[in-house]
PDB file of N, CA and C in Angstrom:
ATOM      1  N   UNK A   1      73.163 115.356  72.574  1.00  0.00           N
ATOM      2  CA  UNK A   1      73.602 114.673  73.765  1.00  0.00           C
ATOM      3  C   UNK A   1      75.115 114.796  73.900  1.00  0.00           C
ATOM      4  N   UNK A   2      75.786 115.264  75.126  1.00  0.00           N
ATOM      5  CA  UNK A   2      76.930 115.583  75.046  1.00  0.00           C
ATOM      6  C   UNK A   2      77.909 114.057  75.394  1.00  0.00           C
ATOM      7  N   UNK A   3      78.685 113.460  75.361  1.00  0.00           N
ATOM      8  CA  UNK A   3      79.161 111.838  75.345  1.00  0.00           C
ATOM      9  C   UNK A   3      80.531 112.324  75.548  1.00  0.00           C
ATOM     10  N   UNK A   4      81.013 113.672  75.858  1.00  0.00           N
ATOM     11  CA  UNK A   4      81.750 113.644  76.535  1.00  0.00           C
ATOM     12  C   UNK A   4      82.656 113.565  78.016  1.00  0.00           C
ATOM     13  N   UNK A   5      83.381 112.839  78.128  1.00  0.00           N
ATOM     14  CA  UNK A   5      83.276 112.251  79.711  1.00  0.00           C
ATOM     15  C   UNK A   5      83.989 113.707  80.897  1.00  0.00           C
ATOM     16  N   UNK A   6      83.558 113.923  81.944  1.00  0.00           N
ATOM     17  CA  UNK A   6      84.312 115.115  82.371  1.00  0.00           C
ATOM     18  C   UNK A   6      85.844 114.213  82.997  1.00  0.00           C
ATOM     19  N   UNK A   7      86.673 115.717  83.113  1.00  0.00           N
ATOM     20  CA  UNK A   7      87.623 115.505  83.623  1.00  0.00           C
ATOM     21  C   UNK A   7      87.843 114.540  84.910  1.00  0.00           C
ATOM     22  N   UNK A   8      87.115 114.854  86.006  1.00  0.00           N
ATOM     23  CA  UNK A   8      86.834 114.156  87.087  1.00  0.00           C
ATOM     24  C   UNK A   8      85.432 113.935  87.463  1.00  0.00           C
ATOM     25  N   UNK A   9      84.913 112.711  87.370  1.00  0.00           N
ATOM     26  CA  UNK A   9      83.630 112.460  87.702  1.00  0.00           C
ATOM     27  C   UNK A   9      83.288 112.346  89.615  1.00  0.00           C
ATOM     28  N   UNK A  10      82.123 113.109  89.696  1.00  0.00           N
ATOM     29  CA  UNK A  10      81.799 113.385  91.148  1.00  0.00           C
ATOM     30  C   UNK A  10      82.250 112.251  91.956  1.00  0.00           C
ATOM     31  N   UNK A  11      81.779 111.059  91.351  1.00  0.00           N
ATOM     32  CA  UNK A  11      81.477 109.649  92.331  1.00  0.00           C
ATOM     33  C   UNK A  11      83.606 109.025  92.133  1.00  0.00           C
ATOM     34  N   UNK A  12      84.182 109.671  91.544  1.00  0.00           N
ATOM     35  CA  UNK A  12      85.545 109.361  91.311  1.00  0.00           C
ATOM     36  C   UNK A  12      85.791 110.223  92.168  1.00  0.00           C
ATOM     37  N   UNK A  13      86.046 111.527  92.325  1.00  0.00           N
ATOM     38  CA  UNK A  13      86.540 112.078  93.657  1.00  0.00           C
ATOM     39  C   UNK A  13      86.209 111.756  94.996  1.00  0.00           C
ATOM     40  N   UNK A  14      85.176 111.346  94.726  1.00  0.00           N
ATOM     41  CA  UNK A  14      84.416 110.879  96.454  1.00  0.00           C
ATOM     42  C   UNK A  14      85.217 108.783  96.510  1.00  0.00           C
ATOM     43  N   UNK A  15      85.401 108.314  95.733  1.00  0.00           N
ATOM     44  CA  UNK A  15      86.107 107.125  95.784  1.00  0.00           C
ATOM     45  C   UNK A  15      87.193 107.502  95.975  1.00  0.00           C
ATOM     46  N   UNK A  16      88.109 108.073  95.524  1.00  0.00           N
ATOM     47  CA  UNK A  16      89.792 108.081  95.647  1.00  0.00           C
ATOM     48  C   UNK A  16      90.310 109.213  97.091  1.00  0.00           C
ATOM     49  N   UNK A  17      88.795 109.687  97.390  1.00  0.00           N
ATOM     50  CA  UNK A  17      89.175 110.377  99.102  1.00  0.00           C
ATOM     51  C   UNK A  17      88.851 109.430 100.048  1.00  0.00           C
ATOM     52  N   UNK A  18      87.819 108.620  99.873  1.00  0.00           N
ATOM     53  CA  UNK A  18      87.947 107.402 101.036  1.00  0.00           C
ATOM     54  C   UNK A  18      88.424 106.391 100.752  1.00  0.00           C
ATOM     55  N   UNK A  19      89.249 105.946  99.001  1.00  0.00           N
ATOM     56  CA  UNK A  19      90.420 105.271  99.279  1.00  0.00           C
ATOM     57  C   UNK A  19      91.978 105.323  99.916  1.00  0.00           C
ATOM     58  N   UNK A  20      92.179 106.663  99.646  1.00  0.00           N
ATOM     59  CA  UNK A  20      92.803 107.144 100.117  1.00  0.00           C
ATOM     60  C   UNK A  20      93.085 107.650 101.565  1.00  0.00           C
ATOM     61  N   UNK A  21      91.969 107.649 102.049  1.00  0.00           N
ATOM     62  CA  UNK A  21      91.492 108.090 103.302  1.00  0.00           C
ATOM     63  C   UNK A  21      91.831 109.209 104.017  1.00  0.00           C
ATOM     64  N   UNK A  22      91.383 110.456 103.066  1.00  0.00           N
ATOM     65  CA  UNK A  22      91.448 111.821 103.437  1.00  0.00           C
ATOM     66  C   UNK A  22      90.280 112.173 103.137  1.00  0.00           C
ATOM     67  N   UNK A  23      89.541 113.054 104.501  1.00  0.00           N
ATOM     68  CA  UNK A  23      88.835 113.906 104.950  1.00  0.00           C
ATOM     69  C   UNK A  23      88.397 115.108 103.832  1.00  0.00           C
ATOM     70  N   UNK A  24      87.250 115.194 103.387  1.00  0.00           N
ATOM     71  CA  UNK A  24      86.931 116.912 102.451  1.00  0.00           C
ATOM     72  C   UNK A  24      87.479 117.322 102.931  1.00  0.00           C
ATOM     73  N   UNK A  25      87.719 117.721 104.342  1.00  0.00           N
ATOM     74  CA  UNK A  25      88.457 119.150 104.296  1.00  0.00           C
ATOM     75  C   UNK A  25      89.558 119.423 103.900  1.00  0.00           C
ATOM     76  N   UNK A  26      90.154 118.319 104.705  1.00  0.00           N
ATOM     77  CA  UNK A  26      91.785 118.012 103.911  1.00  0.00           C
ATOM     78  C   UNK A  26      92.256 118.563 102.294  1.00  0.00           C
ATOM     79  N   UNK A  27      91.051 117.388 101.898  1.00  0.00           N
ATOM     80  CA  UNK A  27      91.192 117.956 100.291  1.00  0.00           C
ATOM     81  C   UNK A  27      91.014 119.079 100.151  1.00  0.00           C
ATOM     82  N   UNK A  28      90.008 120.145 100.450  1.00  0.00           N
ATOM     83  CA  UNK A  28      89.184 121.001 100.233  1.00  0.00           C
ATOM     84  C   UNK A  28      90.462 122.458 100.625  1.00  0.00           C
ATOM     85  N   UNK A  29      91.213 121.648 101.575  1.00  0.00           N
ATOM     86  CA  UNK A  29      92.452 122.421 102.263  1.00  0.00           C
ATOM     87  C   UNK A  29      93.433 122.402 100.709  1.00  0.00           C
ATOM     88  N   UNK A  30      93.856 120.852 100.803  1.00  0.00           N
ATOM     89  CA  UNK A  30      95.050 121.095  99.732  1.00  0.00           C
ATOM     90  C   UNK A  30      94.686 121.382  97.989  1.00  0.00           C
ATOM     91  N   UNK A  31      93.681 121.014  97.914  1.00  0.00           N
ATOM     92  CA  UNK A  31      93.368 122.134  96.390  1.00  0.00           C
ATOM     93  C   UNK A  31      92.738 123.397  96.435  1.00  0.00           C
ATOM     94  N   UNK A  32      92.499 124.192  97.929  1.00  0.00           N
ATOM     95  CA  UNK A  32      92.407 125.406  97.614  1.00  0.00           C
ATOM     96  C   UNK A  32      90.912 125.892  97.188  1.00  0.00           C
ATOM     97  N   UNK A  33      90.245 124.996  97.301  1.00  0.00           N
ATOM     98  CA  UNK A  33      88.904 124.806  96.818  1.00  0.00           C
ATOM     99  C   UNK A  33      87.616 125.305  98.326  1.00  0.00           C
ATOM    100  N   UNK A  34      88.082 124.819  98.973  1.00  0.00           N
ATOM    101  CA  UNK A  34      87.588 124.667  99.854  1.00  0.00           C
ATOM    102  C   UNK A  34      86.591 123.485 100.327  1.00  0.00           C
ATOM    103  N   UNK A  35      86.263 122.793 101.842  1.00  0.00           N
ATOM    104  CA  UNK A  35      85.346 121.935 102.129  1.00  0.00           C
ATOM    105  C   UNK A  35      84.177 121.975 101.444  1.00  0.00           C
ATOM    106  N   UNK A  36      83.508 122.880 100.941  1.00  0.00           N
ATOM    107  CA  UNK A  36      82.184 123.104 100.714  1.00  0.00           C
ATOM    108  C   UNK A  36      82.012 123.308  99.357  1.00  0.00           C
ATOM    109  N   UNK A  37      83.061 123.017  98.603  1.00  0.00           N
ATOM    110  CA  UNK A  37      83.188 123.098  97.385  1.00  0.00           C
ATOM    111  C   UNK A  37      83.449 121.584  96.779  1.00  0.00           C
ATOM    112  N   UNK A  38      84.525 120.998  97.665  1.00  0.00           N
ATOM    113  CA  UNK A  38      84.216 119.198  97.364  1.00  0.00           C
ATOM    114  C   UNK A  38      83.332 118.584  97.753  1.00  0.00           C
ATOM    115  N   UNK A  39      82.470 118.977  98.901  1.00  0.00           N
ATOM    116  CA  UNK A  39      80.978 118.326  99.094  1.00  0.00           C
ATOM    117  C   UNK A  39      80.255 118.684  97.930  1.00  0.00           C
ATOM    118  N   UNK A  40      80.199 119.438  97.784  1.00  0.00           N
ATOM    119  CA  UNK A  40      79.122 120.097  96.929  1.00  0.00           C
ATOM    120  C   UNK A  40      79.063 119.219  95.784  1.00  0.00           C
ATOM    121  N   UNK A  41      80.439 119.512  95.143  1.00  0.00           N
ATOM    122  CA  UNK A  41      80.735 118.487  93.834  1.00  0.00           C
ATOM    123  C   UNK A  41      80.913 116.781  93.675  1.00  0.00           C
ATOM    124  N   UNK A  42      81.089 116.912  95.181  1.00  0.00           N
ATOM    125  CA  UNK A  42      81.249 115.461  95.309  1.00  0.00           C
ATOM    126  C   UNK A  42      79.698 114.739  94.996  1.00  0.00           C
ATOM    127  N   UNK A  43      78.530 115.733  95.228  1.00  0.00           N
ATOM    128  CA  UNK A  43      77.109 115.217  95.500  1.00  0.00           C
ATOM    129  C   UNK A  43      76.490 115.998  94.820  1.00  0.00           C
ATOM    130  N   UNK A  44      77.544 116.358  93.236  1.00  0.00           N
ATOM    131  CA  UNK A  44      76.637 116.731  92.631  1.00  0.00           C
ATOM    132  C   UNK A  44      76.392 118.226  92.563  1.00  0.00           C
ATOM    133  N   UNK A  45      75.979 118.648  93.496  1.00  0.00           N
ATOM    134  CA  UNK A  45      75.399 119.996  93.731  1.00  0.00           C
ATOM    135  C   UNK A  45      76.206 120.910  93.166  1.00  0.00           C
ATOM    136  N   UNK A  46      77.183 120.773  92.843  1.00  0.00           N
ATOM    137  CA  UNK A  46      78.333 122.191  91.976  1.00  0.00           C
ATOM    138  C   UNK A  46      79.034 121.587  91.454  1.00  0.00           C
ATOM    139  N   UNK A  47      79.077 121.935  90.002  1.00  0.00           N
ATOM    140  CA  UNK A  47      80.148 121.747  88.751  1.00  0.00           C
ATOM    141  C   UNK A  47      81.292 122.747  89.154  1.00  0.00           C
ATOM    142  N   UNK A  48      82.091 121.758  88.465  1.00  0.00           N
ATOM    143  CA  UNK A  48      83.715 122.739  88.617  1.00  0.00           C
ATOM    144  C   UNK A  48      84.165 123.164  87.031  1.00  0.00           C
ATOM    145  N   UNK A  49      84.573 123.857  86.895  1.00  0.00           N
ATOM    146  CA  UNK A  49      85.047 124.556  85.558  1.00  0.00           C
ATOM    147  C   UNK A  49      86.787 123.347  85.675  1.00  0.00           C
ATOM    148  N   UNK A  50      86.600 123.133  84.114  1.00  0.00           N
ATOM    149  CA  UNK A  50      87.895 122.032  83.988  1.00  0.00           C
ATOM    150  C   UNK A  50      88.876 122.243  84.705  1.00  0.00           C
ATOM    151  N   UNK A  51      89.279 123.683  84.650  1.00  0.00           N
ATOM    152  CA  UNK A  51      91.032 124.170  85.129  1.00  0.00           C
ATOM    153  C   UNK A  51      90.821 123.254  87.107  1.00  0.00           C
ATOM    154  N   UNK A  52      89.690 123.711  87.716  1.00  0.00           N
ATOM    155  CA  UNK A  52      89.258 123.353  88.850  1.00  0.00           C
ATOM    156  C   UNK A  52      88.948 121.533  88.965  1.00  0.00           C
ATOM    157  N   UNK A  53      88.516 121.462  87.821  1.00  0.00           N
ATOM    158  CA  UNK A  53      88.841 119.347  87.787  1.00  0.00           C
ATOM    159  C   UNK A  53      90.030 118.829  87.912  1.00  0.00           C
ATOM    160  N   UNK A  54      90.810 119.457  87.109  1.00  0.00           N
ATOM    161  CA  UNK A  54      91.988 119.129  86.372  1.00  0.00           C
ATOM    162  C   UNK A  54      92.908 119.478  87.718  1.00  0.00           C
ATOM    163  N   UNK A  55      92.831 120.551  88.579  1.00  0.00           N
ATOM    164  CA  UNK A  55      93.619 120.840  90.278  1.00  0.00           C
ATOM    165  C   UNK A  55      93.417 119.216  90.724  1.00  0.00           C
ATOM    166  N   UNK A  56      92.146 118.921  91.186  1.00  0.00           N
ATOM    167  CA  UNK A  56      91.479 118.318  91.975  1.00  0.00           C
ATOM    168  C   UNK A  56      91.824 117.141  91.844  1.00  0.00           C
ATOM    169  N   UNK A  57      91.797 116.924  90.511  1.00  0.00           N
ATOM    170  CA  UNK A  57      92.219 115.543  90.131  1.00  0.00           C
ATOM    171  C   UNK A  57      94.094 115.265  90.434  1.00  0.00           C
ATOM    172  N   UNK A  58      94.600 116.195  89.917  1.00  0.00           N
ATOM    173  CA  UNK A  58      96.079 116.082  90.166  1.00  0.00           C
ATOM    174  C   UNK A  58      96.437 116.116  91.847  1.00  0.00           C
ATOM    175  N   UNK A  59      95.559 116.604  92.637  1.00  0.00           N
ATOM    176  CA  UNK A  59      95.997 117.041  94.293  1.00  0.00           C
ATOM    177  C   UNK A  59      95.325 115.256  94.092  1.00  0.00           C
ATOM    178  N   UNK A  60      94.694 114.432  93.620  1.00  0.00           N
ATOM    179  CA  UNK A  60      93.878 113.069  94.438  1.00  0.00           C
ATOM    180  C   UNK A  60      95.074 112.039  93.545  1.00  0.00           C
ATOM    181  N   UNK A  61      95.536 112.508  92.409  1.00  0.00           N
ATOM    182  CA  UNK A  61      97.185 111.353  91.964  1.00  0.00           C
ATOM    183  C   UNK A  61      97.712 111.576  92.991  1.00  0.00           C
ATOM    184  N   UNK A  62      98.376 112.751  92.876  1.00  0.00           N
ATOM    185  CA  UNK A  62      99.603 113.016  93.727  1.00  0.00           C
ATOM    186  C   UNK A  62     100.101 112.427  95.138  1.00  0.00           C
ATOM    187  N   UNK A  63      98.558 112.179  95.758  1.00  0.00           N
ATOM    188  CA  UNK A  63      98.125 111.265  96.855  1.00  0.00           C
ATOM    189  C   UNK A  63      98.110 110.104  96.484  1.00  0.00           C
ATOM    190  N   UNK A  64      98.125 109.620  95.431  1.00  0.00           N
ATOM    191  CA  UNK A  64      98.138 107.724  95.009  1.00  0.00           C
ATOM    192  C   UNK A  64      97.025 107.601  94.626  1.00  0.00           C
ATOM    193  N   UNK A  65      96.246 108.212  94.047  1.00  0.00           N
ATOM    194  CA  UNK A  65      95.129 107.701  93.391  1.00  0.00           C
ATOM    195  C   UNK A  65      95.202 107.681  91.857  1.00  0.00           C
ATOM    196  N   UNK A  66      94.404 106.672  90.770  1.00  0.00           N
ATOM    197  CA  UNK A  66      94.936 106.448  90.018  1.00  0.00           C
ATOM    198  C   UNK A  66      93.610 106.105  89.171  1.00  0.00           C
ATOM    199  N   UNK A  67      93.007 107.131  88.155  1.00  0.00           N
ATOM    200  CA  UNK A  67      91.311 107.310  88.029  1.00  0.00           C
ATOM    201  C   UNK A  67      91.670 106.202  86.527  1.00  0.00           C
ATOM    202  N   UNK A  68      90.721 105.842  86.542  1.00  0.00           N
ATOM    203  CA  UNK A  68      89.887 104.294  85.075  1.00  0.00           C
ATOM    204  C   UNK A  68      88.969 105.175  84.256  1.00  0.00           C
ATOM    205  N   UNK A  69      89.155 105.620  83.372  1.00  0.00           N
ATOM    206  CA  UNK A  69      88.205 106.032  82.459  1.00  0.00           C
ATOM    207  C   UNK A  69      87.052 104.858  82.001  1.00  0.00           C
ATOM    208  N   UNK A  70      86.346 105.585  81.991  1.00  0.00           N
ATOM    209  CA  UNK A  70      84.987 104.946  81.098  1.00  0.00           C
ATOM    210  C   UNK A  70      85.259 104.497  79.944  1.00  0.00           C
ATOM    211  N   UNK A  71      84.506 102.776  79.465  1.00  0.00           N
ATOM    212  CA  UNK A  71      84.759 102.464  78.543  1.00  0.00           C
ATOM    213  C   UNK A  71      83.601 101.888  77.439  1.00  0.00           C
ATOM    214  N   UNK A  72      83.871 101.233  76.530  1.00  0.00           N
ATOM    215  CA  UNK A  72      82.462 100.300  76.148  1.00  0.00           C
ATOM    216  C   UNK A  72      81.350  99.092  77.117  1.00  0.00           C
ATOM    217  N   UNK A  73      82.919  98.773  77.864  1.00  0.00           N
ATOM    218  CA  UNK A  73      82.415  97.551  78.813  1.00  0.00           C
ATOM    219  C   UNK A  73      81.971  98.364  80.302  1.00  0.00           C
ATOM    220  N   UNK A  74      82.842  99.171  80.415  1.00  0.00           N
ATOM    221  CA  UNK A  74      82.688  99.214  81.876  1.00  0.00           C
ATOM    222  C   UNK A  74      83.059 100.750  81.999  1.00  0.00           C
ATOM    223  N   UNK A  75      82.322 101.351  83.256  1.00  0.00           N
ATOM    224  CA  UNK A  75      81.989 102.480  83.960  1.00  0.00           C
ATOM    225  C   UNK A  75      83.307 103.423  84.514  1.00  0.00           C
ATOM    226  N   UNK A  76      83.342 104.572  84.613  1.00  0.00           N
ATOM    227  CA  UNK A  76      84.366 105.440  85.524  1.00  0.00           C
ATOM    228  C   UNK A  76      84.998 104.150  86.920  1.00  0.00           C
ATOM    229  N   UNK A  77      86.517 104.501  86.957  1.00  0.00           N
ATOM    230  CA  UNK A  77      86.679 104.143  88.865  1.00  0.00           C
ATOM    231  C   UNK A  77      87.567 104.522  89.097  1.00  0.00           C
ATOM    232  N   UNK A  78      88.564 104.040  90.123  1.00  0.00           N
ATOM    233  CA  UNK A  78      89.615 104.712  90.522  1.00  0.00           C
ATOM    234  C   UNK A  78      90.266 103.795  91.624  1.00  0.00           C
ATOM    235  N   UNK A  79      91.669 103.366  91.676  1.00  0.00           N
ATOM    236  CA  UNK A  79      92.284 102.401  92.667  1.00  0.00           C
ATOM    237  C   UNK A  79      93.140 103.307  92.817  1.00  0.00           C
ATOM    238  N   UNK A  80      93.929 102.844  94.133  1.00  0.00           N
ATOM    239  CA  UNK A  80      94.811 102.914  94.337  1.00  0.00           C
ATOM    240  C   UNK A  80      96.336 102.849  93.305  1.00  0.00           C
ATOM    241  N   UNK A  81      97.328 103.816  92.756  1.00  0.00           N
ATOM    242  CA  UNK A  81      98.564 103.611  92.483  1.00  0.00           C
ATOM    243  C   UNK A  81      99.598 102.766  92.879  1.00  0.00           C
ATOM    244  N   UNK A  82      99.555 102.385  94.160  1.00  0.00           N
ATOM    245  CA  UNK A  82     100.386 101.477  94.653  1.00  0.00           C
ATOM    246  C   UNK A  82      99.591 100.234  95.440  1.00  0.00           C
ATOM    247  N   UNK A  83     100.350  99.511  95.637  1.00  0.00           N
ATOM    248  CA  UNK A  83      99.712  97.790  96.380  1.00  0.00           C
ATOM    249  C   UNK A  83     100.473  98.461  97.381  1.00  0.00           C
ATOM    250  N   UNK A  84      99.577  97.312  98.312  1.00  0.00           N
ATOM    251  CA  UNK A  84      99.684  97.515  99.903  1.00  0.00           C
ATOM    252  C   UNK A  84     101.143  97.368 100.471  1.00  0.00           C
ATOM    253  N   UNK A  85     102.086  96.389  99.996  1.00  0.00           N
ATOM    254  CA  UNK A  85     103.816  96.540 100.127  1.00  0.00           C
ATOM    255  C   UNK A  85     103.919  97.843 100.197  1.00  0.00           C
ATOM    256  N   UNK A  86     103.912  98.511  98.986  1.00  0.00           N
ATOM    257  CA  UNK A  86     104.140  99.834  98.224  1.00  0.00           C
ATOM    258  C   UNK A  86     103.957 100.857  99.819  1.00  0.00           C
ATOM    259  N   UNK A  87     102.588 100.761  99.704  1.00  0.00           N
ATOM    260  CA  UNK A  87     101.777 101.802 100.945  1.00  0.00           C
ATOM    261  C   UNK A  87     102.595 101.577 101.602  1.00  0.00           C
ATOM    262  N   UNK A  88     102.951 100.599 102.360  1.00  0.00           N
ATOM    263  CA  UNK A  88     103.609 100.111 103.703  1.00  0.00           C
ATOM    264  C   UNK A  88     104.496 101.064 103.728  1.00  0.00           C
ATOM    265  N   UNK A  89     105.711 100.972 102.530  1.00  0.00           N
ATOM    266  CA  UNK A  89     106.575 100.915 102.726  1.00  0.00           C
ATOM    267  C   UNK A  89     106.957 102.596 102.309  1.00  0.00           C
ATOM    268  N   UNK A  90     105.973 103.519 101.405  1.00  0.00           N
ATOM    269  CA  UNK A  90     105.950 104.891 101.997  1.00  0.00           C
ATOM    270  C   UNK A  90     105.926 105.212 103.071  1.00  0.00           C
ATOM    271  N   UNK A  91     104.936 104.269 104.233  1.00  0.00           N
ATOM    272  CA  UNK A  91     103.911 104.939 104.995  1.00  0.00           C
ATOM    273  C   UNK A  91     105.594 104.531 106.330  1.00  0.00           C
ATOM    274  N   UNK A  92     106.212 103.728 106.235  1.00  0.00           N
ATOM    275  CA  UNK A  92     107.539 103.757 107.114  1.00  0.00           C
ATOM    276  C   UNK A  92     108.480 104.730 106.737  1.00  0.00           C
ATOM    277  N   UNK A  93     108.979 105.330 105.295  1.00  0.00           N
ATOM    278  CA  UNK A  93     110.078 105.888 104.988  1.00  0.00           C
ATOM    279  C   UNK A  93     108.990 107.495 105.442  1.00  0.00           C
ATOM    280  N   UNK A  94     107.953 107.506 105.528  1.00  0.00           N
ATOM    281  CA  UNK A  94     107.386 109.277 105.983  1.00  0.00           C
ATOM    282  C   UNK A  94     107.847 109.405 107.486  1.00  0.00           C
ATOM    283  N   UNK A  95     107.703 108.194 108.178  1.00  0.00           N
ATOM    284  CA  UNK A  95     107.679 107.859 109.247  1.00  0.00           C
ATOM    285  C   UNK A  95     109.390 108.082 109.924  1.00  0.00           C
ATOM    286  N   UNK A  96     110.121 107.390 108.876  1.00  0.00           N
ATOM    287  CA  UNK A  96     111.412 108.178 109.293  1.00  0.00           C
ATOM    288  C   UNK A  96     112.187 109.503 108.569  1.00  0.00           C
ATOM    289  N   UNK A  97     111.419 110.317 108.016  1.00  0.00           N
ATOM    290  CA  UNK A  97     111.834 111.069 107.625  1.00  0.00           C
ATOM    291  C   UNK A  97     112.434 110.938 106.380  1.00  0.00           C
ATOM    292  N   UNK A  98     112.688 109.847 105.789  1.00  0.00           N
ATOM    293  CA  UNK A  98     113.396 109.552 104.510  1.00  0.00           C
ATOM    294  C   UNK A  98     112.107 109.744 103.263  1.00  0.00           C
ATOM    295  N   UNK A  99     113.544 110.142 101.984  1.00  0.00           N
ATOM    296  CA  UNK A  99     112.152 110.773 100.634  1.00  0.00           C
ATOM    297  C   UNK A  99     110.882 109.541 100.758  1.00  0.00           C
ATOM    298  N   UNK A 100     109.686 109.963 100.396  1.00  0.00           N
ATOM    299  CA  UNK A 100     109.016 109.027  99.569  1.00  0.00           C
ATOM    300  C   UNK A 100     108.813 109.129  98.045  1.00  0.00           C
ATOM    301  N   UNK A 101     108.396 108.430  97.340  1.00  0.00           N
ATOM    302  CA  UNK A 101     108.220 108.100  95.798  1.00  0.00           C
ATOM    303  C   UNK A 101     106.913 108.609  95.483  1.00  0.00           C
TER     304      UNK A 101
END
């Protein structure tokens, strides 16, 4: 029995794109993967070779997502990196053109 956990679990990519609230394609756009390659995996239907987890997962941080490993007590998840201040207050400095964090 293999008890090792994968890099990115299906039901973790499909949480941190509608927490995040970007579209497969989007994703599917910015890791290069394509739409039909994060459906797929998102539901299962296609494994990704690690190097391809390990993209996927870094393009869904990089966006503010922030994955929970599996533990004794409790299951895979994934929140948000920042509180809602936080968001806000990217989501104004994109808005004027100034860096975000």
């Amino acid at each position: 029995m293999n008890t090792e956990q994968p890099i990115l679990h299906p039901d973790q990519s499909r949480a941190a794109r509608i927490l995040l609230r970007i579209s497969k394609k989007t994703l599917g756009l910015k890791s290069g993967l394509g739409t039909e390659a994060v459906e797929d995996f998102e539901r299962s239907r296609r494994e990704l070779d690690d190097s391809q987890q390990n993209h996927l997962r870094e393009i869904l941080e990089e966006l503010g997502a922030e994955f929970l490993p599996e533990d004794d007590e409790h299951g895979c998840g994934v929140r948000r990196r920042y509180n809602t201040q936080k968001i806000a207050s990217l989501n104004r400095w994109e808005g004027e053109g100034g860096p975000s964090l």
